[in-house]
N, C-alpha and C. Protein backbone atom coordinates (compact mmCIF):
# COMPACT_ATOMS: atom_id res chain seq x y z
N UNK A 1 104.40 139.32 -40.53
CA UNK A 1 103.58 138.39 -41.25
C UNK A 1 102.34 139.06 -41.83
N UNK A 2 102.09 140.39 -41.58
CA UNK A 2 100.73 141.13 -41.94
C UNK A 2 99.53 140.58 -41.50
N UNK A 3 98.41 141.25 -42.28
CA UNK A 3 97.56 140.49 -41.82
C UNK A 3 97.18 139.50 -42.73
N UNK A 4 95.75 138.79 -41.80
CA UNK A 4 95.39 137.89 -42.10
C UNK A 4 96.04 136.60 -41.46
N UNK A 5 95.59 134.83 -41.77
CA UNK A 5 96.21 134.01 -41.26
C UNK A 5 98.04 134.18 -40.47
N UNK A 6 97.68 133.96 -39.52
CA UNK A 6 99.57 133.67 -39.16
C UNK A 6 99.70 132.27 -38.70
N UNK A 7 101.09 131.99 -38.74
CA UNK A 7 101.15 130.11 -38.26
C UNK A 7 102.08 130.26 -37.61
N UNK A 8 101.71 129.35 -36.35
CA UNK A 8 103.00 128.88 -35.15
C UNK A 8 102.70 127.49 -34.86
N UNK A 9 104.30 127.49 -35.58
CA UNK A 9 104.73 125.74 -34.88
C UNK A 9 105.14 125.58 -33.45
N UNK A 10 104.25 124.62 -32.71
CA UNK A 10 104.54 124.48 -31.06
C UNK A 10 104.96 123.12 -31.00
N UNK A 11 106.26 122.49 -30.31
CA UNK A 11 106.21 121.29 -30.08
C UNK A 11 106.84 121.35 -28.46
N UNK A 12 106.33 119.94 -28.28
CA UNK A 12 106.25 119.29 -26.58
C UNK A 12 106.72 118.42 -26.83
N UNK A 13 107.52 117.70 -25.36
CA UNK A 13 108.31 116.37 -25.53
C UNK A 13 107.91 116.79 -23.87
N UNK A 14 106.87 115.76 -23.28
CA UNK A 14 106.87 115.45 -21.70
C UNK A 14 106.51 113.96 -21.11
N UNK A 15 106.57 114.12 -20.04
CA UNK A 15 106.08 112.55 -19.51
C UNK A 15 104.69 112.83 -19.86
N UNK A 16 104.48 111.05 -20.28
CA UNK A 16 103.31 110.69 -21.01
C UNK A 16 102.26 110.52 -19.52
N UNK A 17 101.27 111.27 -20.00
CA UNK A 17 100.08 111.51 -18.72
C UNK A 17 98.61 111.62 -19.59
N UNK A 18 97.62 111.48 -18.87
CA UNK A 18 95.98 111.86 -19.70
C UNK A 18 96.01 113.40 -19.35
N UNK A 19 95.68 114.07 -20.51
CA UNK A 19 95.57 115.33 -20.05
C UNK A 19 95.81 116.37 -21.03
N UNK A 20 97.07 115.63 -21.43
CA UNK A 20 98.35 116.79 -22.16
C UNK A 20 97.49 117.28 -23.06
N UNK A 21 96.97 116.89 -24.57
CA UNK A 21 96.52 116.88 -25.76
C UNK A 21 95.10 117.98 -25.35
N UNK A 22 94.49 117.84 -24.21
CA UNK A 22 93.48 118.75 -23.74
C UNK A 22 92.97 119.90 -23.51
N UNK A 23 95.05 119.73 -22.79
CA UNK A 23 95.35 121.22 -22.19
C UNK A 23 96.25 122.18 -22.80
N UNK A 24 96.35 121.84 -23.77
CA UNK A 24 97.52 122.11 -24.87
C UNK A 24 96.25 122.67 -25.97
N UNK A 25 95.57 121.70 -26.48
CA UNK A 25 94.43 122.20 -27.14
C UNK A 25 93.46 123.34 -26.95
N UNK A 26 93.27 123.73 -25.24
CA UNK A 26 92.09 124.37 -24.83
C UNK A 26 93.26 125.91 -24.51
N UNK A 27 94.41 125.73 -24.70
CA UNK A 27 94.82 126.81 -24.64
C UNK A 27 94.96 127.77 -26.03
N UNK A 28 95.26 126.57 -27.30
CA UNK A 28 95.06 127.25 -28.50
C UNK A 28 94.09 127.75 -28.74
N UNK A 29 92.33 126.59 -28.10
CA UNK A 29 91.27 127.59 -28.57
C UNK A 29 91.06 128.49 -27.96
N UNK A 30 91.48 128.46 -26.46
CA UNK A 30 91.07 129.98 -25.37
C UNK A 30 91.85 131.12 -26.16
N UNK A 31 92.72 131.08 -27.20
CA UNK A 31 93.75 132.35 -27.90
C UNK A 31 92.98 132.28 -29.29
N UNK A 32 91.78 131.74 -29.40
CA UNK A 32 90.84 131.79 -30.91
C UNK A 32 91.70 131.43 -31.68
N UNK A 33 92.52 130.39 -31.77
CA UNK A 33 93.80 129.87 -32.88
C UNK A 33 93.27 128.77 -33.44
N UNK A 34 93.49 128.01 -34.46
CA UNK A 34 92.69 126.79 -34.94
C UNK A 34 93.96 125.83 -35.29
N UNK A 35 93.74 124.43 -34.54
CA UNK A 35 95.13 123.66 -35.23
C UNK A 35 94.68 123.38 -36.54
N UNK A 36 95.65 123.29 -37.29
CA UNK A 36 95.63 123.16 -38.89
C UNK A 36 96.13 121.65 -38.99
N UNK A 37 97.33 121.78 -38.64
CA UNK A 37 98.10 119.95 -38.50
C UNK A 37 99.01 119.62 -37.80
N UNK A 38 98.99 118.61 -37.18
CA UNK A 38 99.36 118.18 -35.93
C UNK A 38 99.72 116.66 -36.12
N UNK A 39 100.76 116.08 -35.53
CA UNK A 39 101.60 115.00 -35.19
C UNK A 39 101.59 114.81 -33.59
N UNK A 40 101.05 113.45 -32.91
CA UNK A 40 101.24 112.76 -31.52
C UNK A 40 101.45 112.04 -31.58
N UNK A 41 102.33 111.21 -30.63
CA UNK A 41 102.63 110.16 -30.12
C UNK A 41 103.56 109.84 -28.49
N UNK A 42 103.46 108.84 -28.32
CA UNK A 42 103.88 108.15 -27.60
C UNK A 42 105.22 107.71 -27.45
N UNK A 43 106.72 107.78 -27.27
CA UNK A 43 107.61 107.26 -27.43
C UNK A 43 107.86 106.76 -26.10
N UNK A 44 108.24 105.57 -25.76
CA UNK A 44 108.52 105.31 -24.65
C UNK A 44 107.89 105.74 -23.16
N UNK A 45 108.36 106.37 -22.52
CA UNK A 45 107.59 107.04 -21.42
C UNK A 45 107.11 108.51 -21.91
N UNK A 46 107.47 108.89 -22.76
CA UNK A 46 107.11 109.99 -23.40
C UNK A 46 106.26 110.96 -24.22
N UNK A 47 105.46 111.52 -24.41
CA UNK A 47 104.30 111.77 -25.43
C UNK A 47 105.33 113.24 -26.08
N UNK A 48 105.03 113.32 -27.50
CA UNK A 48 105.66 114.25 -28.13
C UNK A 48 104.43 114.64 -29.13
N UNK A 49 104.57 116.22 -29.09
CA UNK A 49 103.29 116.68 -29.86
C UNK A 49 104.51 117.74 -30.83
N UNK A 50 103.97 117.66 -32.12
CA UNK A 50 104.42 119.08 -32.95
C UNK A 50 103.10 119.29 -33.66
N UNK A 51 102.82 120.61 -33.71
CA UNK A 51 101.30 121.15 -33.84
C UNK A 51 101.74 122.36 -34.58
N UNK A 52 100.85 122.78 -36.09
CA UNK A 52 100.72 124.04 -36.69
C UNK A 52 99.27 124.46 -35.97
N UNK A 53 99.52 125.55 -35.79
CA UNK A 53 98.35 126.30 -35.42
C UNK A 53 98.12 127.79 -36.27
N UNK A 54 97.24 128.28 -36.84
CA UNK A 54 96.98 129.54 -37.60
C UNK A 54 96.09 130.84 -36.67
N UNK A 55 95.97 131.91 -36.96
CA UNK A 55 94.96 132.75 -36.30
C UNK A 55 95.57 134.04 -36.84
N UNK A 56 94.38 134.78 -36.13
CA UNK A 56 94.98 136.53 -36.44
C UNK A 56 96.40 137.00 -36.20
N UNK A 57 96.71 137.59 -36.01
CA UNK A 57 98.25 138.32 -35.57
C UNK A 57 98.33 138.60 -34.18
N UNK A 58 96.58 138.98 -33.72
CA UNK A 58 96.67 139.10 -32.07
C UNK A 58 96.35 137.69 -31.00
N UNK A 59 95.82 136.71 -31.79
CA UNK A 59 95.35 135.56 -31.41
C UNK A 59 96.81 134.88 -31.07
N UNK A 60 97.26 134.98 -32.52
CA UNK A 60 98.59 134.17 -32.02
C UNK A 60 100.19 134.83 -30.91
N UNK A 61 99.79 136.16 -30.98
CA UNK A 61 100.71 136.86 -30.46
C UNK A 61 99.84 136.68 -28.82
N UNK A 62 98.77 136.22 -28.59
CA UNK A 62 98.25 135.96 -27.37
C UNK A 62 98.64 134.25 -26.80
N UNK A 63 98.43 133.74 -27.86
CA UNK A 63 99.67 131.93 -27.82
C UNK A 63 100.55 131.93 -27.09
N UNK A 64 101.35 132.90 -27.89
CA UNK A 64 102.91 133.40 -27.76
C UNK A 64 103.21 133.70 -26.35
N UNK A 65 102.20 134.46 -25.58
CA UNK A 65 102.45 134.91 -24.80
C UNK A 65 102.14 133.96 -23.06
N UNK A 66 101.55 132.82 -23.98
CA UNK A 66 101.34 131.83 -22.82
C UNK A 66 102.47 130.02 -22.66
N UNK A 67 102.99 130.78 -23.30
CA UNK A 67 104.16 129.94 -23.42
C UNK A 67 104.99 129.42 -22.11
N UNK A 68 105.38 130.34 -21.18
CA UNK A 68 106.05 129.95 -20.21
C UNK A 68 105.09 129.37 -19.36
N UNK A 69 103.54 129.82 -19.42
CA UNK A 69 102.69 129.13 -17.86
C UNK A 69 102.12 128.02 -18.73
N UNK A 70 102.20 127.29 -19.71
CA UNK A 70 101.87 125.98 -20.68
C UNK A 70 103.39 124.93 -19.96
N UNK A 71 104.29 125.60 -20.56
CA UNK A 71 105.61 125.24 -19.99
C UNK A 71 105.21 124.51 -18.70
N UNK A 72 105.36 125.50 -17.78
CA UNK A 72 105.14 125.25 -16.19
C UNK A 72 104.11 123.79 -16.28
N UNK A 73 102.88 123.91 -16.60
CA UNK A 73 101.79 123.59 -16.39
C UNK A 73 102.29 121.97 -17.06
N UNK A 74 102.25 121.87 -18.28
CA UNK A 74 102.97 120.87 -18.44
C UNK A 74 104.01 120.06 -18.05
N UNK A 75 104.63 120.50 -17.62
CA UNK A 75 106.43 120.11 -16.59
C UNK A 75 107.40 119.65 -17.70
N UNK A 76 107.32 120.77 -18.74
CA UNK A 76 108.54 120.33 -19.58
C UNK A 76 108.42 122.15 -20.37
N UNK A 77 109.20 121.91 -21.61
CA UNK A 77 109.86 123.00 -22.11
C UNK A 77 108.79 122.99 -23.03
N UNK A 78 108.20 124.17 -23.76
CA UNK A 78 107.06 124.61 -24.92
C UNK A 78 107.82 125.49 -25.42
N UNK A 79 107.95 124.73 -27.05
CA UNK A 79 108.47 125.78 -28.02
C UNK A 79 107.85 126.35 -28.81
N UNK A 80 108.01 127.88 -29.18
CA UNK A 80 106.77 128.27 -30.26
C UNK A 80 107.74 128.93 -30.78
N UNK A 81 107.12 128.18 -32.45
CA UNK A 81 107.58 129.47 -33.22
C UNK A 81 106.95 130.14 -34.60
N UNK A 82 107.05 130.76 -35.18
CA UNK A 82 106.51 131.69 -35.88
C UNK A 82 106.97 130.68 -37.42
N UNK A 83 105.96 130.45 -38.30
CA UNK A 83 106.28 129.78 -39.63
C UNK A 83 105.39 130.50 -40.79
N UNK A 84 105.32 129.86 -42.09
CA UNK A 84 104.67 130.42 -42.90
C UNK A 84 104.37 129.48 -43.88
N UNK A 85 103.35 129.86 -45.05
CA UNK A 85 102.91 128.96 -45.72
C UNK A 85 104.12 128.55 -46.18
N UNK A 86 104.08 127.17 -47.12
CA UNK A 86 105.41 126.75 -47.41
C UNK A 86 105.72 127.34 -48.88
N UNK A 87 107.08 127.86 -49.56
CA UNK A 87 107.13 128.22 -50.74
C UNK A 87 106.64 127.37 -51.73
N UNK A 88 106.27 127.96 -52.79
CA UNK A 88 106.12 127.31 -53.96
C UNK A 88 107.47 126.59 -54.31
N UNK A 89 107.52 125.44 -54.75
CA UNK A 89 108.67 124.54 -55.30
C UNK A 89 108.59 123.67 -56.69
N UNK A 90 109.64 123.12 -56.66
CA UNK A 90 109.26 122.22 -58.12
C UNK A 90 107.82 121.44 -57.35
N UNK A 91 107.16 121.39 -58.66
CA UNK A 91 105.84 120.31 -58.31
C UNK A 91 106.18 118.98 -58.75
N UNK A 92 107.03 118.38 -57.77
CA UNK A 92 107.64 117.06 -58.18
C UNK A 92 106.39 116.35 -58.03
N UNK A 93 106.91 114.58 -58.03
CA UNK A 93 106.20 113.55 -58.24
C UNK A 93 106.12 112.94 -56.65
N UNK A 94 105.25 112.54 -55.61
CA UNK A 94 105.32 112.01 -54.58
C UNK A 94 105.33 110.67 -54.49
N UNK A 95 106.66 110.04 -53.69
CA UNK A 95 106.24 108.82 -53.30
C UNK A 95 106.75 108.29 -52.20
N UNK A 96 105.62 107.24 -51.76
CA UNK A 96 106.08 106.26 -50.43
C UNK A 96 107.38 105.59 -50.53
N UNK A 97 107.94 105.62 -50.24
CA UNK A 97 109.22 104.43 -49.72
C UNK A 97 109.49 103.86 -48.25
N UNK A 98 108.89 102.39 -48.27
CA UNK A 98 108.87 101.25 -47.57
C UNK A 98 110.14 100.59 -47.78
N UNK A 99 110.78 100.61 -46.21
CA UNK A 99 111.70 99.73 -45.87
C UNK A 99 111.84 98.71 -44.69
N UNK A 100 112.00 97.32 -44.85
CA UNK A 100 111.68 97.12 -43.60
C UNK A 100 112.70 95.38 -43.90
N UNK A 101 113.93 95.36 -42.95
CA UNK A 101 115.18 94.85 -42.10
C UNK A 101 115.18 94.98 -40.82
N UNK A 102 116.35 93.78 -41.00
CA UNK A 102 116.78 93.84 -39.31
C UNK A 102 117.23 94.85 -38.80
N UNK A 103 117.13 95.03 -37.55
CA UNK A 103 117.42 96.14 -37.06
C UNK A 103 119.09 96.46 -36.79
N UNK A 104 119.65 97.49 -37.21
CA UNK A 104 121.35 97.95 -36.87
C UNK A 104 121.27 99.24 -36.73
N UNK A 105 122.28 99.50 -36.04
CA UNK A 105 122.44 101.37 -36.67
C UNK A 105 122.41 101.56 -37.38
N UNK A 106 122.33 102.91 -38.15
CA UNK A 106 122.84 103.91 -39.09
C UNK A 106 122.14 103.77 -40.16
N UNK A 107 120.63 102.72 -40.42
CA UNK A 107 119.55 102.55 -41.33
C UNK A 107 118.81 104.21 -41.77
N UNK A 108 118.70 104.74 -41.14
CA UNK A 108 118.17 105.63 -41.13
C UNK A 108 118.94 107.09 -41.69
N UNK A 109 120.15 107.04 -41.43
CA UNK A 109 121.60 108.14 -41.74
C UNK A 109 121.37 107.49 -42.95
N UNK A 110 122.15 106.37 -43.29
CA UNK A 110 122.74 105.42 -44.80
C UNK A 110 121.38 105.88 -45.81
N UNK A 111 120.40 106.08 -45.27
CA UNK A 111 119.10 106.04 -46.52
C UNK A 111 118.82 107.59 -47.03
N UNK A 112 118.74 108.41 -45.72
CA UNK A 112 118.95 109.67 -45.94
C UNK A 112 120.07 110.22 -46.47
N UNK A 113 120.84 109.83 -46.32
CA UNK A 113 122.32 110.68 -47.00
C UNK A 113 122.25 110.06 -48.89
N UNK A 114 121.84 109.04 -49.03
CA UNK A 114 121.43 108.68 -49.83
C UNK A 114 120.43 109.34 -50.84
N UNK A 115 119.29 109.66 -50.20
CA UNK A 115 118.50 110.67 -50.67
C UNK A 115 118.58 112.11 -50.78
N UNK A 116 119.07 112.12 -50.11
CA UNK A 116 119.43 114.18 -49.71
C UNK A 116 120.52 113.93 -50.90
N UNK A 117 121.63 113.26 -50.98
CA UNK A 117 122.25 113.09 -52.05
C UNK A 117 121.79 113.46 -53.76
N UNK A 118 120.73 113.06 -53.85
CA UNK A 118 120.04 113.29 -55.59
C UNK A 118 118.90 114.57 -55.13
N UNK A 119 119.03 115.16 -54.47
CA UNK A 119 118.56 116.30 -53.96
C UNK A 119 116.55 116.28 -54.40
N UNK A 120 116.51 114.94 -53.28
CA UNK A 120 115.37 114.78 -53.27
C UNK A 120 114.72 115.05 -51.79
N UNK A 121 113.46 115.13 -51.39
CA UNK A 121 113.15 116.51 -50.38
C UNK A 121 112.50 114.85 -48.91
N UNK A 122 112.76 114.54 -48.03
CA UNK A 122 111.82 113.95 -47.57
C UNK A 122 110.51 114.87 -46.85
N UNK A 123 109.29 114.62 -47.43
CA UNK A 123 108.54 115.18 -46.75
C UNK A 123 108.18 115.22 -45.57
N UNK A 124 107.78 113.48 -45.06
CA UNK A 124 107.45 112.70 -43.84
C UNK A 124 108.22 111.59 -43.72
N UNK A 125 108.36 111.08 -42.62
CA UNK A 125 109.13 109.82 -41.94
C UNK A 125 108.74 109.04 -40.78
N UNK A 126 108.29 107.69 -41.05
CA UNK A 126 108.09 107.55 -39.73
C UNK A 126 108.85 105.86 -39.68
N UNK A 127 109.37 105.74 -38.35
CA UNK A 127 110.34 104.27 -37.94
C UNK A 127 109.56 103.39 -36.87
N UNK A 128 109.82 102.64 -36.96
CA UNK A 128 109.19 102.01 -35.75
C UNK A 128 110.67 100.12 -35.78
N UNK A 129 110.16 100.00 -34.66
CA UNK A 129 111.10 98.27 -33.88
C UNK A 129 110.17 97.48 -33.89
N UNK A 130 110.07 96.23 -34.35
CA UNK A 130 109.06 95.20 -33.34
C UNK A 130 109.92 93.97 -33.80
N UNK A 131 109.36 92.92 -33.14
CA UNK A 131 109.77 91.55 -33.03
C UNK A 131 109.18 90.61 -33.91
N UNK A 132 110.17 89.99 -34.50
CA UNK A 132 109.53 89.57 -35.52
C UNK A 132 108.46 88.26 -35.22
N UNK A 133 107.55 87.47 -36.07
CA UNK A 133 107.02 86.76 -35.88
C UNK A 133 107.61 85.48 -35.17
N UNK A 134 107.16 84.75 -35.01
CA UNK A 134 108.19 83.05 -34.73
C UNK A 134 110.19 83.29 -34.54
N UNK A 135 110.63 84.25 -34.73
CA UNK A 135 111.53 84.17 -33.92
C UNK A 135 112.14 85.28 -33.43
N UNK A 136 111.35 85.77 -33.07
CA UNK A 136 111.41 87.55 -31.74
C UNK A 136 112.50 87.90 -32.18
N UNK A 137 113.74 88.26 -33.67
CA UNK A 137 114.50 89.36 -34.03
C UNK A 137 113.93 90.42 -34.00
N UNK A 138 114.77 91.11 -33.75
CA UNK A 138 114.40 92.71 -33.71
C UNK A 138 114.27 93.29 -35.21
N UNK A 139 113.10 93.66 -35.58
CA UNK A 139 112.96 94.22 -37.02
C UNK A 139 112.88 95.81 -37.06
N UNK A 140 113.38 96.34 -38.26
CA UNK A 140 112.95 97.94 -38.11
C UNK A 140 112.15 98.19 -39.58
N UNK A 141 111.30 99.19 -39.22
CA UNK A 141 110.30 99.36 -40.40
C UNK A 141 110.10 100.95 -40.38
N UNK A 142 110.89 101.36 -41.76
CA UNK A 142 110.52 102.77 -42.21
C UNK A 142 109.67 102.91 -43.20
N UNK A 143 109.05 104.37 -43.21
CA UNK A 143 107.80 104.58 -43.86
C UNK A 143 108.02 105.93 -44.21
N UNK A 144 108.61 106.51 -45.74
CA UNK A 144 108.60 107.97 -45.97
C UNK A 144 108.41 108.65 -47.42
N UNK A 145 108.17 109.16 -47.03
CA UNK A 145 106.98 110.03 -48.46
C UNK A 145 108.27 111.19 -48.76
N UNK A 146 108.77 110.92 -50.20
CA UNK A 146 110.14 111.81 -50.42
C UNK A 146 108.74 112.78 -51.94
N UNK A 147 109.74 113.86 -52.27
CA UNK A 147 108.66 114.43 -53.53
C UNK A 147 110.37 114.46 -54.39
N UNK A 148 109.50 113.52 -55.50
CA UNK A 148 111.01 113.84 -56.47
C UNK A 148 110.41 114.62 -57.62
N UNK A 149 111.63 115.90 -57.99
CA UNK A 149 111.81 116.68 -58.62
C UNK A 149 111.44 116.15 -60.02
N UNK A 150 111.09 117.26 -60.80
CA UNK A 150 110.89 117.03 -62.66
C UNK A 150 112.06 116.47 -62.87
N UNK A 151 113.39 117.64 -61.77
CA UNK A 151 114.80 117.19 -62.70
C UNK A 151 115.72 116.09 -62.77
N UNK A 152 114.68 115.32 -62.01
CA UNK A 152 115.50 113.63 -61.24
C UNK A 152 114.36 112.60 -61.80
N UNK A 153 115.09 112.06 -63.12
CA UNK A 153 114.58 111.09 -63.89
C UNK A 153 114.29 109.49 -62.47
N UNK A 154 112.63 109.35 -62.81
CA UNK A 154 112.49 108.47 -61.65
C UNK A 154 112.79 107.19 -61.70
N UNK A 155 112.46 106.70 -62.88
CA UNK A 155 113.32 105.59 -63.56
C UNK A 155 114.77 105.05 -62.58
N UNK A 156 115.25 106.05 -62.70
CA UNK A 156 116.70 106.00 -62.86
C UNK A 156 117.06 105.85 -61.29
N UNK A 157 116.06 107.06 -60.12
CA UNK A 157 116.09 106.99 -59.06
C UNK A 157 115.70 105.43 -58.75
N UNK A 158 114.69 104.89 -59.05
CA UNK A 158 113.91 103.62 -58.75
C UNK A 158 114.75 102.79 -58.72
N UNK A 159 115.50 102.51 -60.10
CA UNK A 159 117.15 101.46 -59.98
C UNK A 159 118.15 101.63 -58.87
N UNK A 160 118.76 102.90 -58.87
CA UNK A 160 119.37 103.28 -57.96
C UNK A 160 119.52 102.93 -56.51
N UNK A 161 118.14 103.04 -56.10
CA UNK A 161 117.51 102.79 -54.62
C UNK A 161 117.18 101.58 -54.64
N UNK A 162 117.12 100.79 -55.76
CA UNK A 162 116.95 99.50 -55.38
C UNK A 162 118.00 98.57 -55.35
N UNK A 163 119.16 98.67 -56.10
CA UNK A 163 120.39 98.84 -56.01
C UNK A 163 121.04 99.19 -54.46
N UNK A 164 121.34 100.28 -53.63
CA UNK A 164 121.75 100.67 -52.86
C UNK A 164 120.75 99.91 -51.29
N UNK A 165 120.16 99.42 -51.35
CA UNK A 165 118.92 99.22 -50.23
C UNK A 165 119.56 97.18 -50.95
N UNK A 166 119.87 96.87 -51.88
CA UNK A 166 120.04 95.75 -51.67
C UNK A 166 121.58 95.46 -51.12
N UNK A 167 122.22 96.46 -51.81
CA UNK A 167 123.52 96.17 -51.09
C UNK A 167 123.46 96.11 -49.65
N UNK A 168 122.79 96.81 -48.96
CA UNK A 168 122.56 97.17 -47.61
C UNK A 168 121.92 96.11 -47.12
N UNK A 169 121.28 95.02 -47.65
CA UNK A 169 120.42 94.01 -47.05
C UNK A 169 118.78 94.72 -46.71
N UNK A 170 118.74 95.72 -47.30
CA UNK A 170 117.18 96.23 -46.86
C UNK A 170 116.00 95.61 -47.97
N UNK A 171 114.79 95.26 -47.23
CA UNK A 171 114.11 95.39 -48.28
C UNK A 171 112.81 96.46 -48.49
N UNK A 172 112.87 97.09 -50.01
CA UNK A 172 112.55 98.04 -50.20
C UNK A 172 111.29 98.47 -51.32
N UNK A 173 110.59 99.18 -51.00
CA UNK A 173 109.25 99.05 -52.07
C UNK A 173 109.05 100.24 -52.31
N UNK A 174 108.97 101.19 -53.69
CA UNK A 174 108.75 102.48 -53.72
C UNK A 174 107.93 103.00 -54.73
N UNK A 175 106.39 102.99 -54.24
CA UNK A 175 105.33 103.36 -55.53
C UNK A 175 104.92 104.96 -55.17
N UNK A 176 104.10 105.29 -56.04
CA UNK A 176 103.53 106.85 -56.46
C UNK A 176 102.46 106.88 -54.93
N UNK A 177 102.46 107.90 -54.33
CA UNK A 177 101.93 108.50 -53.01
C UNK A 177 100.67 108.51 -53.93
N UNK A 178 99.39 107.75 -52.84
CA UNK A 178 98.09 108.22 -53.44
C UNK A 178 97.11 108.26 -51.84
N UNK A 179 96.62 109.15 -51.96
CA UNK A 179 96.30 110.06 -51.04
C UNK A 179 95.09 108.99 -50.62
């Protein structure tokens, strides 16, 4: 990676405890590493962290090297790995797409295969369950930021997806990502 900045992606999946986010943190800064961007939560009994972290070549190769007693210390598995800035790509157009139905399987496969299909990129994703108002169905609600290409007329995507999300019974809302 030469010098200058290097980046390691670390992610955790352990039982959810006070602590984790602390000790996970005070080990990146004890290796002079700086998190850049980072994802937590909560799933169930569970807390799951995926974290970019940047630093020198010896900072992070000192990370690296505390991997198995983080592991231990935590009581689950710590993965690190070595990443890089992201390539330059088409400078598509960003946008949110809001979906939110009853809950079934395969909402999540059916929309993606869908998208990966017109070879559009999802950036972020996030799902969540809850109950609906006045009569406690189970609802599901997705939330994902896709970047469409110069070469994928959006127009055309916009029909499409609204089209395919109605056949499906979803309902679906998809405007321009504004920061």
């Amino acid at each position: 990676m030469g010098s200058g900045k290097n980046k390691l992606v670390i992610s955790v999946i352990t039982q959810d405890r006070p602590g984790i986010v602390s000790e996970l943190s005070d080990a990146v800064n004890k290796s002079d590493c700086n998190i850049e961007d980072s994802r937590m939560m909560v799933l169930g009994g569970s807390f799951a962290i995926l974290m970019m972290v940047s630093g020198e070549a010896a900072a992070i190769s000192d990370l690296q090297s505390k991997e198995k007693k983080l592991s231990e210390s935590l009581g689950t598995m710590v993965q690190m790995q070595l990443t890089a800035d992201r390539e330059a790509s088409d400078a598509g157009q960003p946008y949110v797409i809001e979906v939110v139905s009853l809950d079934h399987p395969g909402i999540v496969r059916e929309l993606s295969e869908f998208i990966a299909s017109r070879k559009i990129n999802i950036e972020e994703m996030d799902t969540e369950t809850y109950s609906a108002p006045h009569t406690g169905s189970t609802m599901f609600r997705l939330q994902m930021t896709v970047n469409i290409p110069s070469t994928v007329k959006r127009s055309q995507f916009k029909h499409e997806l609204m089209d395919f999300c109605d056949q499906k019974n979803l309902d679906v809302s998809i405007e321009p990502y504004t920061a």
